[in-house]
N, C-alpha and C. Protein backbone atom coordinates (compact mmCIF):
# COMPACT_ATOMS: atom_id res chain seq x y z
N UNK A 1 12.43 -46.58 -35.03
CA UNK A 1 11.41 -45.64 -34.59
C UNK A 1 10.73 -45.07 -35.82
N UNK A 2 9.31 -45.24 -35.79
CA UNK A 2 8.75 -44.27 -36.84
C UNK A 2 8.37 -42.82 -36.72
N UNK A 3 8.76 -42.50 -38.06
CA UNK A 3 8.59 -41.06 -38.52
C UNK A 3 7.89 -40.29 -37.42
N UNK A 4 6.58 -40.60 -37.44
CA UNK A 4 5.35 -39.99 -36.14
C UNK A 4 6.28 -40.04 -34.97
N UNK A 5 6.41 -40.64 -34.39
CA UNK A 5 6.94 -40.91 -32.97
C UNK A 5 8.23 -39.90 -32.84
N UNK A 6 9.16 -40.21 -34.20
CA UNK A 6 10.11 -39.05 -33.81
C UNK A 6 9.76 -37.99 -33.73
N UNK A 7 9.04 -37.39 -34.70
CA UNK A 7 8.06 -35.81 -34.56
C UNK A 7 7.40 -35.53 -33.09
N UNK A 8 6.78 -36.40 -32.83
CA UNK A 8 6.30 -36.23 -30.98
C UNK A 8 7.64 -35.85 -30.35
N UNK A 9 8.46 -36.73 -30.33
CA UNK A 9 9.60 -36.86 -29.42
C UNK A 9 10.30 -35.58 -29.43
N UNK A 10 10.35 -34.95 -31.17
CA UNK A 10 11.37 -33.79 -31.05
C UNK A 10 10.51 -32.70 -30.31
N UNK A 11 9.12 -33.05 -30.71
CA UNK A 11 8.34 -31.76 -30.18
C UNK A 11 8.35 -31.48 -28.32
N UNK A 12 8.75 -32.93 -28.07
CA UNK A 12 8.44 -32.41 -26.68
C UNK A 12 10.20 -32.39 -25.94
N UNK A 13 10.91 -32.52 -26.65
CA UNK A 13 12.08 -32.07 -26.25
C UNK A 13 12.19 -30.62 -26.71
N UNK A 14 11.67 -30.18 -27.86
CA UNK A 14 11.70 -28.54 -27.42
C UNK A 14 10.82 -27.57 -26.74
N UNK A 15 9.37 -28.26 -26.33
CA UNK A 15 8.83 -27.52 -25.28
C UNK A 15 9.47 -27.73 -24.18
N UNK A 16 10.13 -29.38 -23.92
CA UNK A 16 10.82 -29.34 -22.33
C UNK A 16 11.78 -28.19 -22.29
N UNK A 17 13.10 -27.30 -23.40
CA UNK A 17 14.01 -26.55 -23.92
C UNK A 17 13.65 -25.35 -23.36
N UNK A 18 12.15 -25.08 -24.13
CA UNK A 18 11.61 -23.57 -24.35
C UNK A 18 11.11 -23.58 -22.40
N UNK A 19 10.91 -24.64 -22.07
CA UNK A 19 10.77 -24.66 -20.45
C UNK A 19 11.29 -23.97 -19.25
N UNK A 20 12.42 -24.65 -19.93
CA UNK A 20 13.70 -24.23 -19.19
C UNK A 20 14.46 -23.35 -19.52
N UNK A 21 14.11 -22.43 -20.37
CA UNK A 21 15.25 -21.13 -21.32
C UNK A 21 13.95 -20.63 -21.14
N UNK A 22 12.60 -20.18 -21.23
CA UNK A 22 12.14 -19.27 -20.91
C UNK A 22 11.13 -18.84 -19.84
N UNK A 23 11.59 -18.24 -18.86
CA UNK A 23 10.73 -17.63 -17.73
C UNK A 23 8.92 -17.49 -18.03
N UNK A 24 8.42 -18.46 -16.90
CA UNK A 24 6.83 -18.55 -17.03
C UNK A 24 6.45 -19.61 -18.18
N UNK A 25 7.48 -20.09 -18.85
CA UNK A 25 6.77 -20.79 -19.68
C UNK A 25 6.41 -22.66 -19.10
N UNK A 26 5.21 -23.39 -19.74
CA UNK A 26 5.04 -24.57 -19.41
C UNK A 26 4.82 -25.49 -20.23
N UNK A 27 4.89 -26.67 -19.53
CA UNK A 27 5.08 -27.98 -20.61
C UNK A 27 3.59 -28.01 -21.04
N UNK A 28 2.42 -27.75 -19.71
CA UNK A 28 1.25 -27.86 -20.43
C UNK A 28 0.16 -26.88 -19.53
N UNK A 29 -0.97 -26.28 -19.71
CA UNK A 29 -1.66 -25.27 -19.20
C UNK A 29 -3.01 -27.09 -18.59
N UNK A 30 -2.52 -27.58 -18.10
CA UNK A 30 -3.48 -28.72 -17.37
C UNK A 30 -4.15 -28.03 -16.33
N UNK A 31 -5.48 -28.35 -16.32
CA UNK A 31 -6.03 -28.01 -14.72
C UNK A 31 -6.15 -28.98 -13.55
N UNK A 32 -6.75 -28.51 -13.04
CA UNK A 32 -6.16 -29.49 -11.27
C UNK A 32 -5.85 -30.95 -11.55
N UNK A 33 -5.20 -31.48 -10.90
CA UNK A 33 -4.77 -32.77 -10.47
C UNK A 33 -5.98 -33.78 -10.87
N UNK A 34 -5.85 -34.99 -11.62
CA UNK A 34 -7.13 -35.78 -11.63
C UNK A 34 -7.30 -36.03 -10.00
N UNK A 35 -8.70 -36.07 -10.27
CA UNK A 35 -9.47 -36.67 -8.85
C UNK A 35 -8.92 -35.47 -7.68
N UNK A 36 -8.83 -34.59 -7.66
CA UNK A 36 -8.70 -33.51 -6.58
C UNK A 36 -9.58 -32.43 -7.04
N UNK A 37 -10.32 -31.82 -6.10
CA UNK A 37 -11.39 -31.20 -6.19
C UNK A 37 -11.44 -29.77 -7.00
N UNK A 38 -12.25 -29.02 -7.51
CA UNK A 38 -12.16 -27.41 -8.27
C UNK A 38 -12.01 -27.10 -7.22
N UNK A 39 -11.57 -25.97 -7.24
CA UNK A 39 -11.76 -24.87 -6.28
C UNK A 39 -13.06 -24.50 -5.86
N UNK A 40 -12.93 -24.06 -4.69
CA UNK A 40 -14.22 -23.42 -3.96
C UNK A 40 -15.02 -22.31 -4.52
N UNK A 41 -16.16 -22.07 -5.13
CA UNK A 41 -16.66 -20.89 -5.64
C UNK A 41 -18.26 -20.35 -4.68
N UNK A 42 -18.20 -19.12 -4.52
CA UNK A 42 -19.20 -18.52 -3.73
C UNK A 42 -20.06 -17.46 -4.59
N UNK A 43 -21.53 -18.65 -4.96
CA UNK A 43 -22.59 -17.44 -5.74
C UNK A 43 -23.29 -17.01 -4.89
N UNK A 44 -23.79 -15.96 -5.65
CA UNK A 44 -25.04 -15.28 -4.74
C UNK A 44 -25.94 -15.15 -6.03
N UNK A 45 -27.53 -15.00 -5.63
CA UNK A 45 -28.45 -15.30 -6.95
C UNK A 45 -29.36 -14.07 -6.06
N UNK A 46 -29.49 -13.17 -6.73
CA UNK A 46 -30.41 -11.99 -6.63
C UNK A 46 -31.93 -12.31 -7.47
N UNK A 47 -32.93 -12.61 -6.52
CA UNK A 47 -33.91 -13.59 -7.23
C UNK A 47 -34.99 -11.96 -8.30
N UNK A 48 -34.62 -11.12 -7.52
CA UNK A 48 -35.54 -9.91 -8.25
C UNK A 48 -34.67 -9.20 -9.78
N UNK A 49 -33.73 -9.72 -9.56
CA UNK A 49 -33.01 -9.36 -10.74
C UNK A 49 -32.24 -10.65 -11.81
N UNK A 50 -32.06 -11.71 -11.25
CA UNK A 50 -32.00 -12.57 -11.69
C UNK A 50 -30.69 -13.10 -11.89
N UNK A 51 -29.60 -11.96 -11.67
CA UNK A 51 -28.39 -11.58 -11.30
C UNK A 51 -27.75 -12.78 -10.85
N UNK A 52 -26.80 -13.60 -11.20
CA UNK A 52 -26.11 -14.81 -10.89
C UNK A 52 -24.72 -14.31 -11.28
N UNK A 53 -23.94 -14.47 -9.54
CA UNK A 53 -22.65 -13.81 -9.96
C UNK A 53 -21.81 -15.22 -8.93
N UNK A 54 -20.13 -15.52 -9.22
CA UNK A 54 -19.68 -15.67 -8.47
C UNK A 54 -18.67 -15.18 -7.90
N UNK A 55 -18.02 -15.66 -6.62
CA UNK A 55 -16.56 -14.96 -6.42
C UNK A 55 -15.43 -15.64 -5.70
N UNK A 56 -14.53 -15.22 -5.35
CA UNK A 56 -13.54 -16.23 -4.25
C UNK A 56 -13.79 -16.66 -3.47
N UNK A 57 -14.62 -15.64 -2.62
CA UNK A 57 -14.74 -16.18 -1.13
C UNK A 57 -16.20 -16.09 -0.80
N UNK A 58 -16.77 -16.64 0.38
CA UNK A 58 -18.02 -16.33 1.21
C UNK A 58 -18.36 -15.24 1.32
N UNK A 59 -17.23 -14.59 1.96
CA UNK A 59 -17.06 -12.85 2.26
C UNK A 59 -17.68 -12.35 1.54
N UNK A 60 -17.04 -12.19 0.07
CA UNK A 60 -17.41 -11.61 -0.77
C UNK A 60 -18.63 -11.40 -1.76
N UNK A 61 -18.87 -12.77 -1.82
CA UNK A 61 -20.54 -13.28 -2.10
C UNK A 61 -21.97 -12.69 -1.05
N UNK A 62 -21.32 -12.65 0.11
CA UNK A 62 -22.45 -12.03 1.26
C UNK A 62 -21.72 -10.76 2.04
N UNK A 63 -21.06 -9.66 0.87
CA UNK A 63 -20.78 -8.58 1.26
C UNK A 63 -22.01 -7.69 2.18
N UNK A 64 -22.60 -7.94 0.75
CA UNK A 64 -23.88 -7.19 1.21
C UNK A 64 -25.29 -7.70 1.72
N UNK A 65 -25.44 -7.78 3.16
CA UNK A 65 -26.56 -8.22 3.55
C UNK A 65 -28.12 -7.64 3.30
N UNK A 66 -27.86 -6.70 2.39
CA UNK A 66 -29.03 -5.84 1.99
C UNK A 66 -28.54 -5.48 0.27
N UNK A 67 -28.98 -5.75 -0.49
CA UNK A 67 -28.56 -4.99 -2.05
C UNK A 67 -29.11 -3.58 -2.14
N UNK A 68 -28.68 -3.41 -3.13
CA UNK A 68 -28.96 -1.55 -3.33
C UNK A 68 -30.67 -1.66 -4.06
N UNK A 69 -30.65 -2.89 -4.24
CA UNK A 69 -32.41 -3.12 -4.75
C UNK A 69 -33.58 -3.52 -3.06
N UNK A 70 -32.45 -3.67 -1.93
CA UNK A 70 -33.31 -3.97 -0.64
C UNK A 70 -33.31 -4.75 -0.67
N UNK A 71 -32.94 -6.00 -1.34
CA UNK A 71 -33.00 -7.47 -1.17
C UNK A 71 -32.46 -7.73 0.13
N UNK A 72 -32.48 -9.30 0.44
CA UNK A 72 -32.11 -9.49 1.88
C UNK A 72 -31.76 -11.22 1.62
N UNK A 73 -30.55 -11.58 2.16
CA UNK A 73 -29.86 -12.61 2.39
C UNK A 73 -31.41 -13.30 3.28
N UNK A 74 -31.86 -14.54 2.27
CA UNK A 74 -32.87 -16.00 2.56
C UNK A 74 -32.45 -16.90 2.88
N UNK A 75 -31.01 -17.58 2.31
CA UNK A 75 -30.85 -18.82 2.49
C UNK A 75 -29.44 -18.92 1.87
N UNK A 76 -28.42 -20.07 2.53
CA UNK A 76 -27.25 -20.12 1.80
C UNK A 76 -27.33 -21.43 1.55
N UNK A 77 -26.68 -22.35 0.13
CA UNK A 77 -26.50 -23.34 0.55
C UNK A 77 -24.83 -23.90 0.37
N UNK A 78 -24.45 -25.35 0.83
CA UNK A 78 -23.41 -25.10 0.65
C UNK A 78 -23.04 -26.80 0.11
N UNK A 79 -22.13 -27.29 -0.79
CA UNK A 79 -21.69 -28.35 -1.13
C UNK A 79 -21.11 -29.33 -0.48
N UNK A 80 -20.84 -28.39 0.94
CA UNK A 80 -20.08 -29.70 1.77
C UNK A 80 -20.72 -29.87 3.49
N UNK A 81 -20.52 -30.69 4.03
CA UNK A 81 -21.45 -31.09 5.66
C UNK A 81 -20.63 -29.66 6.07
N UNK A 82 -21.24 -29.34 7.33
CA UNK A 82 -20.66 -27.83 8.28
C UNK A 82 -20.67 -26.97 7.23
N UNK A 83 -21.48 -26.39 6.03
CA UNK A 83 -21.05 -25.24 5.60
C UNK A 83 -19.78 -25.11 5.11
N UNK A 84 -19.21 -25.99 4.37
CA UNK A 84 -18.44 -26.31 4.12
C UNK A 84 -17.95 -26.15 2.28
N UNK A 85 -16.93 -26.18 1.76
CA UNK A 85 -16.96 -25.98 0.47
C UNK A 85 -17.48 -24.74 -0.28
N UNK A 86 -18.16 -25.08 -1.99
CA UNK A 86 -18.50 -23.98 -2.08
C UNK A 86 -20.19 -23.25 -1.85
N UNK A 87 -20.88 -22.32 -1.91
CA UNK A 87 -22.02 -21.99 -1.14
C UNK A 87 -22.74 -21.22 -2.44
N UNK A 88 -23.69 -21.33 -2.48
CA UNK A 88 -24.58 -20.64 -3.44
C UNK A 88 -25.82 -19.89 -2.18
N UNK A 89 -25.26 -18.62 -1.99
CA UNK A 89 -26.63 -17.56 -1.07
C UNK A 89 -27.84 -16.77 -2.14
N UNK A 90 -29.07 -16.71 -1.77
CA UNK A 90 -30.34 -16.39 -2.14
C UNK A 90 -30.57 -15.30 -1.43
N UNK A 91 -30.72 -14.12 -2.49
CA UNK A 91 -31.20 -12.72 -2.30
C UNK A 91 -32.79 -12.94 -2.89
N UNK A 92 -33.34 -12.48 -1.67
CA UNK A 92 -34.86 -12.19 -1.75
C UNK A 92 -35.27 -10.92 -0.83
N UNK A 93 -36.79 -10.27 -2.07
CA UNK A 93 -37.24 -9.38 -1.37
C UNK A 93 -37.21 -8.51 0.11
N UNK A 94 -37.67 -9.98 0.73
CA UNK A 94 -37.60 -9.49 2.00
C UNK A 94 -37.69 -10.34 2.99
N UNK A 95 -37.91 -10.63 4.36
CA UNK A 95 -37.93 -11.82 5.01
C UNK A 95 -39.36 -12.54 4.50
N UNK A 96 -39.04 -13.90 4.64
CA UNK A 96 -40.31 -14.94 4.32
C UNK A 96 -41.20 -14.73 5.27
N UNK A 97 -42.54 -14.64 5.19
CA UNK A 97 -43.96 -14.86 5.41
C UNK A 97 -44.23 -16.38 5.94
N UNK A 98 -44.67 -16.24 6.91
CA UNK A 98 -45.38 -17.69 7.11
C UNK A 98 -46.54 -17.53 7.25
N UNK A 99 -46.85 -18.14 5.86
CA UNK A 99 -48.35 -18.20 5.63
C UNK A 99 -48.54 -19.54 4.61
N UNK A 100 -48.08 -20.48 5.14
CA UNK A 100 -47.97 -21.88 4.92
C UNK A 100 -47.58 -22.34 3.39
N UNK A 101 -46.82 -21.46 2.55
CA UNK A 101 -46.74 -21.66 1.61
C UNK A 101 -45.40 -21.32 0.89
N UNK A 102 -44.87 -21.76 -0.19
CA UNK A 102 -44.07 -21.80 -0.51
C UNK A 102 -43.59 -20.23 -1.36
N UNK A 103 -42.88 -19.13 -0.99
CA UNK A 103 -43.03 -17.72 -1.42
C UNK A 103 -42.46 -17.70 -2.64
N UNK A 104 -41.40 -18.52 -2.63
CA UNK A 104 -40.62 -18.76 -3.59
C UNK A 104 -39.76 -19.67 -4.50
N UNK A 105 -39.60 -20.13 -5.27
CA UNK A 105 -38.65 -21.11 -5.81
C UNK A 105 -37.74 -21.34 -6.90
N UNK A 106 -36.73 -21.76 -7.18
CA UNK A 106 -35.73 -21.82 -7.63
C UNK A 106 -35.05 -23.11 -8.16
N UNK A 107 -35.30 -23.50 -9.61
CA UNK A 107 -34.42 -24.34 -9.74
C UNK A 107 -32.71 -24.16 -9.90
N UNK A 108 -32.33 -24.73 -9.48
CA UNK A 108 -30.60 -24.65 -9.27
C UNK A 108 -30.08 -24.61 -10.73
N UNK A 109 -29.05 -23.94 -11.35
CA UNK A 109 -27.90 -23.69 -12.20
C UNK A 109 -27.68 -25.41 -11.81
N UNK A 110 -27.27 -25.71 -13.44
CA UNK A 110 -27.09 -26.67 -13.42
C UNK A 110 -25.80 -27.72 -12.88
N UNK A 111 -24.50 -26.64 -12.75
CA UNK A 111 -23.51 -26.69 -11.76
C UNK A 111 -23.76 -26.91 -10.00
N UNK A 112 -25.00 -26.52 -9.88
CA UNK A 112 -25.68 -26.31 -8.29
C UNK A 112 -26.33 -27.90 -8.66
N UNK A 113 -26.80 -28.40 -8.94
CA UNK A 113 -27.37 -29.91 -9.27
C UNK A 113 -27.00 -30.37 -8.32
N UNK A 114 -27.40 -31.13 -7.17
CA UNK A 114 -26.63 -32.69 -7.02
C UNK A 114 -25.46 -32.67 -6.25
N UNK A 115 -25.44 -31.45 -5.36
CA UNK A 115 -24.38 -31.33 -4.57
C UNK A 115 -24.68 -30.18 -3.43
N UNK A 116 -25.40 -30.47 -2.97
CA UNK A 116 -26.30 -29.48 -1.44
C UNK A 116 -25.90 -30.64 -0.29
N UNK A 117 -24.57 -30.45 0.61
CA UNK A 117 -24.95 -31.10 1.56
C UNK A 117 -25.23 -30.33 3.29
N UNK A 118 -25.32 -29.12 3.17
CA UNK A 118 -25.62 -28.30 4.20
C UNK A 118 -26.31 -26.71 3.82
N UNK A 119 -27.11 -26.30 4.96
CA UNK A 119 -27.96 -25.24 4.46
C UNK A 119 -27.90 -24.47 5.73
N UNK A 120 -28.02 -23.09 5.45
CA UNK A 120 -28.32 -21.61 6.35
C UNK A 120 -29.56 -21.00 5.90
N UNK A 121 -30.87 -21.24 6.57
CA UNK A 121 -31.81 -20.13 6.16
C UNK A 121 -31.36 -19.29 6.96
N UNK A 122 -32.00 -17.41 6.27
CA UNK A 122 -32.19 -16.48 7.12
C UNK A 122 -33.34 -15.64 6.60
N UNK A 123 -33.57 -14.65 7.60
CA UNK A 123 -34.64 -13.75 6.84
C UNK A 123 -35.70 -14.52 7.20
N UNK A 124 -36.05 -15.61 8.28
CA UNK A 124 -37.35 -15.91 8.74
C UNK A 124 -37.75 -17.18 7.68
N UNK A 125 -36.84 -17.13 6.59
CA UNK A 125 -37.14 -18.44 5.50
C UNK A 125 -36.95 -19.53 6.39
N UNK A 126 -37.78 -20.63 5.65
CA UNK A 126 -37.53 -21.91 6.12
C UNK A 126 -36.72 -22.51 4.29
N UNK A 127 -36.15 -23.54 4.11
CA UNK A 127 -35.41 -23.64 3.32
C UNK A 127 -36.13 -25.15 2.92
N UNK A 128 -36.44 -25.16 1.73
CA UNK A 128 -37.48 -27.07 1.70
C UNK A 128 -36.41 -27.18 0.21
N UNK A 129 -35.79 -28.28 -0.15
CA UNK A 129 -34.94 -28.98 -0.78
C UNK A 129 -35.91 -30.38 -1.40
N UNK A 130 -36.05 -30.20 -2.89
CA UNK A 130 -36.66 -30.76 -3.90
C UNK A 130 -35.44 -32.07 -4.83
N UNK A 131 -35.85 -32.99 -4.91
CA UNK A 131 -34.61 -34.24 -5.58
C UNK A 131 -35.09 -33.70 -7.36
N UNK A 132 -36.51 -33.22 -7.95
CA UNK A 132 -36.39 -32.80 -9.06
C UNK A 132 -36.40 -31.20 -9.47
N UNK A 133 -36.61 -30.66 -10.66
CA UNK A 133 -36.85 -29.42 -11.22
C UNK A 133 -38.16 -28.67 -10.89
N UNK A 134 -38.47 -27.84 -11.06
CA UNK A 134 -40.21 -26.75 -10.53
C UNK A 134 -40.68 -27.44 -9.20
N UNK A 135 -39.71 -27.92 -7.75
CA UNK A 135 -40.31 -28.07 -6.93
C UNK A 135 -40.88 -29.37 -6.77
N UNK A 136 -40.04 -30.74 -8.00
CA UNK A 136 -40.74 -31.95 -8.20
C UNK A 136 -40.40 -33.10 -7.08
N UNK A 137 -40.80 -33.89 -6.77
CA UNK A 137 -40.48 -35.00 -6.24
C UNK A 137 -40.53 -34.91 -4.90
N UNK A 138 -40.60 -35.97 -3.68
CA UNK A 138 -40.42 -36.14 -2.33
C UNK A 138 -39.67 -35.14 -1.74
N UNK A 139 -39.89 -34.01 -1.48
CA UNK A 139 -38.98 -32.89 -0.73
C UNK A 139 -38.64 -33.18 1.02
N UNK A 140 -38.02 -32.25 1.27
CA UNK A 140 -37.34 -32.60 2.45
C UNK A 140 -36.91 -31.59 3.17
N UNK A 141 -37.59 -31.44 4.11
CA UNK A 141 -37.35 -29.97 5.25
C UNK A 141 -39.18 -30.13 6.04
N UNK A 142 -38.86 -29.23 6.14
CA UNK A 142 -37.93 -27.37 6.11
C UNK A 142 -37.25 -27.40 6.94
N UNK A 143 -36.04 -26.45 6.52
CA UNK A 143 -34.89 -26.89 7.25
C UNK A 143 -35.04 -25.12 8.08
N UNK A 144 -35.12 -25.52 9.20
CA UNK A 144 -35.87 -23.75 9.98
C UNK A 144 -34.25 -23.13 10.76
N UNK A 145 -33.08 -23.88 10.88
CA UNK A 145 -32.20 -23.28 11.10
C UNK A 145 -30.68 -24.17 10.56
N UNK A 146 -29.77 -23.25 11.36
CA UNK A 146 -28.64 -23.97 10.20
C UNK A 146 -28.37 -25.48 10.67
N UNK A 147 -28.27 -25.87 9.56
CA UNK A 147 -28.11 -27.30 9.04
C UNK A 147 -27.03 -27.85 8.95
N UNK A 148 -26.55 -28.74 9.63
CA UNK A 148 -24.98 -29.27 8.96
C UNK A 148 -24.34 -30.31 8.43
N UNK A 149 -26.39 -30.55 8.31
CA UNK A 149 -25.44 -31.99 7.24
C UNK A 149 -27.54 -31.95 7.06
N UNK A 150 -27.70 -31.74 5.84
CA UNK A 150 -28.95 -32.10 5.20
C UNK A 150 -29.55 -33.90 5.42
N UNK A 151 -29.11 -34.14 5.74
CA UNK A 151 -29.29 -35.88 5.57
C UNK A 151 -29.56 -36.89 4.66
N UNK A 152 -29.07 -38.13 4.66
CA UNK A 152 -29.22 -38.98 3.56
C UNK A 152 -30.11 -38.87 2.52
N UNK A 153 -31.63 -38.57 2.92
CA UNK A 153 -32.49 -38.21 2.08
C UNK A 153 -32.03 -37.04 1.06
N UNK A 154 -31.78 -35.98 1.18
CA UNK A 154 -31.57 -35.37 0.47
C UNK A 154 -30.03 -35.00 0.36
N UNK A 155 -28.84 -35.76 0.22
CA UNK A 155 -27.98 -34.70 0.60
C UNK A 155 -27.39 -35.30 -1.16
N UNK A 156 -26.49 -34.14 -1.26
CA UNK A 156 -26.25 -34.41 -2.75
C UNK A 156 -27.44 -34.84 -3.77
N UNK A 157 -28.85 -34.35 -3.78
CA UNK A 157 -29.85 -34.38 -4.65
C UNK A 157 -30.70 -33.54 -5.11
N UNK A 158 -30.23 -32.50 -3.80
CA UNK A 158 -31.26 -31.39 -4.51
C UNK A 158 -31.22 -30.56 -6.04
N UNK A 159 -32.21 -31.00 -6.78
CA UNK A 159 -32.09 -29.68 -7.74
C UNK A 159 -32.91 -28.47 -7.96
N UNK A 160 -33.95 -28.24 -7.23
CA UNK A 160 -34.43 -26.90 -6.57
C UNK A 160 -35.01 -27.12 -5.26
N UNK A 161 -34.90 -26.07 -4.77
CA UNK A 161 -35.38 -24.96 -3.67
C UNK A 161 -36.88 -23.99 -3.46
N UNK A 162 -37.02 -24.40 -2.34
CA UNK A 162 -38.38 -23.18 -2.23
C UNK A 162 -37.83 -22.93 -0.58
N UNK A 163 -38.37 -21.78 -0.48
CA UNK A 163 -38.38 -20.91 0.76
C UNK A 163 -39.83 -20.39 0.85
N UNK A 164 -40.26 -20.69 2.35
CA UNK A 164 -41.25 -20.19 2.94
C UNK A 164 -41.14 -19.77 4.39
């Protein structure tokens, strides 16, 4: 056996040691399992403040159906078919206007990329889902109520959003 190899070997016979003789300790700080999914995360994006927060749950992300700025829950979206997974919700002004135009838009955090497969407008928004950045490319909607599966065309492609 060479030199190197024994040095590995002793090293990991005394982290296996320090394992087992000391409480909380581990062989390695690894994160999830290959090929098993992150955990679920729930943003909310306050479009008047610009405010991008996340949290554990749904709940908690759409505590507040009104912000202390008056904003108002537009649109949720979510990563998996049925509302499913994790959800990124849109705080806007106030309910959408229909006046044939697009009030607002949003390119997605780049974590939000490429993984929209279901949508909730509210607040009178209609929800239109873009395959590029500033609103680019063949869009797809408006999606005028909840959605539970965006469809082939767009599902896993959106990278911004407009609401009208």
């Amino acid at each position: 056996m060479r030199t190197g190899q024994r040095g590995r070997r002793a090293l990991l016979v005394l982290v296996a040691v320090l394992a087992a003789v000391v409480p909380g300790a581990s062989l390695a700080q690894a994160g999830p399992e290959p090929g098993s999914a992150p955990p679920d995360r729930h943003c909310r994006y306050v479009q008047s403040t610009g405010d991008l927060r996340c949290f554990a749950s749904y709940a908690e992300a759409t505590a507040e159906r009104r912000t202390a700025s008056g904003d108002v829950i537009q649109a949720t979206l979510f990563t998996e078919v049925n509302y499913g997974g994790s959800s990124f919700t849109i705080y806007g002004s106030d309910v959408c206007e229909k006046d044939g135009v697009v009030n607002f838009q949003l390119n997605l955090p780049d974590d939000w990329k490429d993984v929209v497969s279901s949508v909730q407008p509210w607040a009178q928004c209609w929800i239109w889902l873009y395959p590029e950045p500033d609103l680019g490319g063949e869009r797809d909607g408006p999606f005028k109520e909840n959605t539970p599966d965006v469809g082939e065309l767009m599902n896993d492609r959106a990278q911004s959003v407009g609401l009208s």
